[in-house]
Protein backbone atom coordinates (compact mmCIF):
# COMPACT_ATOMS: atom_id res chain seq x y z
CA UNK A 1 17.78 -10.87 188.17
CA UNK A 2 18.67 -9.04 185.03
CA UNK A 3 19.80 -10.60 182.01
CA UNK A 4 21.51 -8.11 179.19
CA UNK A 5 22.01 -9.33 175.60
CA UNK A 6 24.58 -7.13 173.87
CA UNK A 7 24.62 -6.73 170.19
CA UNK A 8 23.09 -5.17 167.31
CA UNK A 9 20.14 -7.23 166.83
CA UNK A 10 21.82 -10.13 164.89
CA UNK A 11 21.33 -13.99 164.52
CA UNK A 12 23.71 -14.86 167.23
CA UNK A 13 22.39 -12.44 169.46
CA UNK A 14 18.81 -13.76 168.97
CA UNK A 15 20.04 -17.55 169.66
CA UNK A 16 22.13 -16.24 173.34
CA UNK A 17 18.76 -14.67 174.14
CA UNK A 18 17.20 -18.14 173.37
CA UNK A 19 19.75 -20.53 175.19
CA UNK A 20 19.39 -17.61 178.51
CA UNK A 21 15.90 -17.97 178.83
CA UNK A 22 15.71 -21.92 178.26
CA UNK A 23 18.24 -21.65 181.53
CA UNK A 24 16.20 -19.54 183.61
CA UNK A 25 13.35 -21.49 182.33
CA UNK A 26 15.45 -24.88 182.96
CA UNK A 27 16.54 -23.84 186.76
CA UNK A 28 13.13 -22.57 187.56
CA UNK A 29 14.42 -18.77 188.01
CA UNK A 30 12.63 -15.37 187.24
CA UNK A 31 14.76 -12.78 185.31
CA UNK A 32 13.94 -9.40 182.94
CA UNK A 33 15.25 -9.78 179.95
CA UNK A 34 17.20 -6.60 177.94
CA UNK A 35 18.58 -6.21 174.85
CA UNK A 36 21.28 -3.79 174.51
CA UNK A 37 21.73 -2.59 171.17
CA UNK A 38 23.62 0.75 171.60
CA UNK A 39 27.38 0.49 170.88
CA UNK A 40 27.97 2.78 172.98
CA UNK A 41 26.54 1.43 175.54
CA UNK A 42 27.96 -1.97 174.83
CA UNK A 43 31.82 -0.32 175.11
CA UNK A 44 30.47 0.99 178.60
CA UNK A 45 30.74 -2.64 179.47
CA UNK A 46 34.09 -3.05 178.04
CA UNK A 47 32.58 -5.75 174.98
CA UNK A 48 34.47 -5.17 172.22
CA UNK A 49 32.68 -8.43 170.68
CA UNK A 50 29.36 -8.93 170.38
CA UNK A 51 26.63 -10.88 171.23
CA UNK A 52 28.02 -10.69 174.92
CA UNK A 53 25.72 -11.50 178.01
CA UNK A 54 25.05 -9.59 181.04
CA UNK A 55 23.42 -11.00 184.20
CA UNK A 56 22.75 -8.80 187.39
CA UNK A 57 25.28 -6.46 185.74
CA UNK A 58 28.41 -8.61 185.17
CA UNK A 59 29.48 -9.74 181.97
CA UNK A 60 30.13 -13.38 181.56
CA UNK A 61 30.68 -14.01 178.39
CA UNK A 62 31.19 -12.14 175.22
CA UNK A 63 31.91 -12.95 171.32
CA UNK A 64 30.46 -16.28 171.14
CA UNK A 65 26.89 -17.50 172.07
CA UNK A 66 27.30 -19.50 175.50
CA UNK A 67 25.36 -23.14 175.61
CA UNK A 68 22.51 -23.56 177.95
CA UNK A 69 24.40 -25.55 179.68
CA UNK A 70 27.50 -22.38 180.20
CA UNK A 71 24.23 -20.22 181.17
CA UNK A 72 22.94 -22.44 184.18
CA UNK A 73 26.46 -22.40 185.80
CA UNK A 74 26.54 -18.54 185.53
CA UNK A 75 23.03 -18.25 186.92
């Protein structure tokens, strides 16, 4: 799987990267981690708010850093 962190780089963005990989850690799961930092690329998504979160393509959540917890169900 493929996990996408949208955002410019910033504190929130670093701790939605965190809590992702403690759930693929957590479940047992393999996934390649990106971090998406072009706004442009971001819009492509439709995320007007950032840091958003990407897995396999899909976005599942976006202005607000998701739990671990949020990221296991999503996995």
């Amino acid at each position: 799987m493929i996990i996408k962190i949208l955002g410019g780089g910033c504190a929130n963005c670093d701790k939605l990267e965190a809590n992702a990989r403690e759930a693929v850690e957590a479940m047992g799961k393999e996934a390649t981690f990106e971090k998406v930092k072009d706004f442009g690329a971001i819009m492509g998504y439709g995320v007007m708010k950032t840091p958003a979160l990407v897995i396999d393509e899909e976005v599942k959540v976006s202005g607000r850093v998701a739990s671990v917890d949020d990221i296991k169900k999503f996995l």
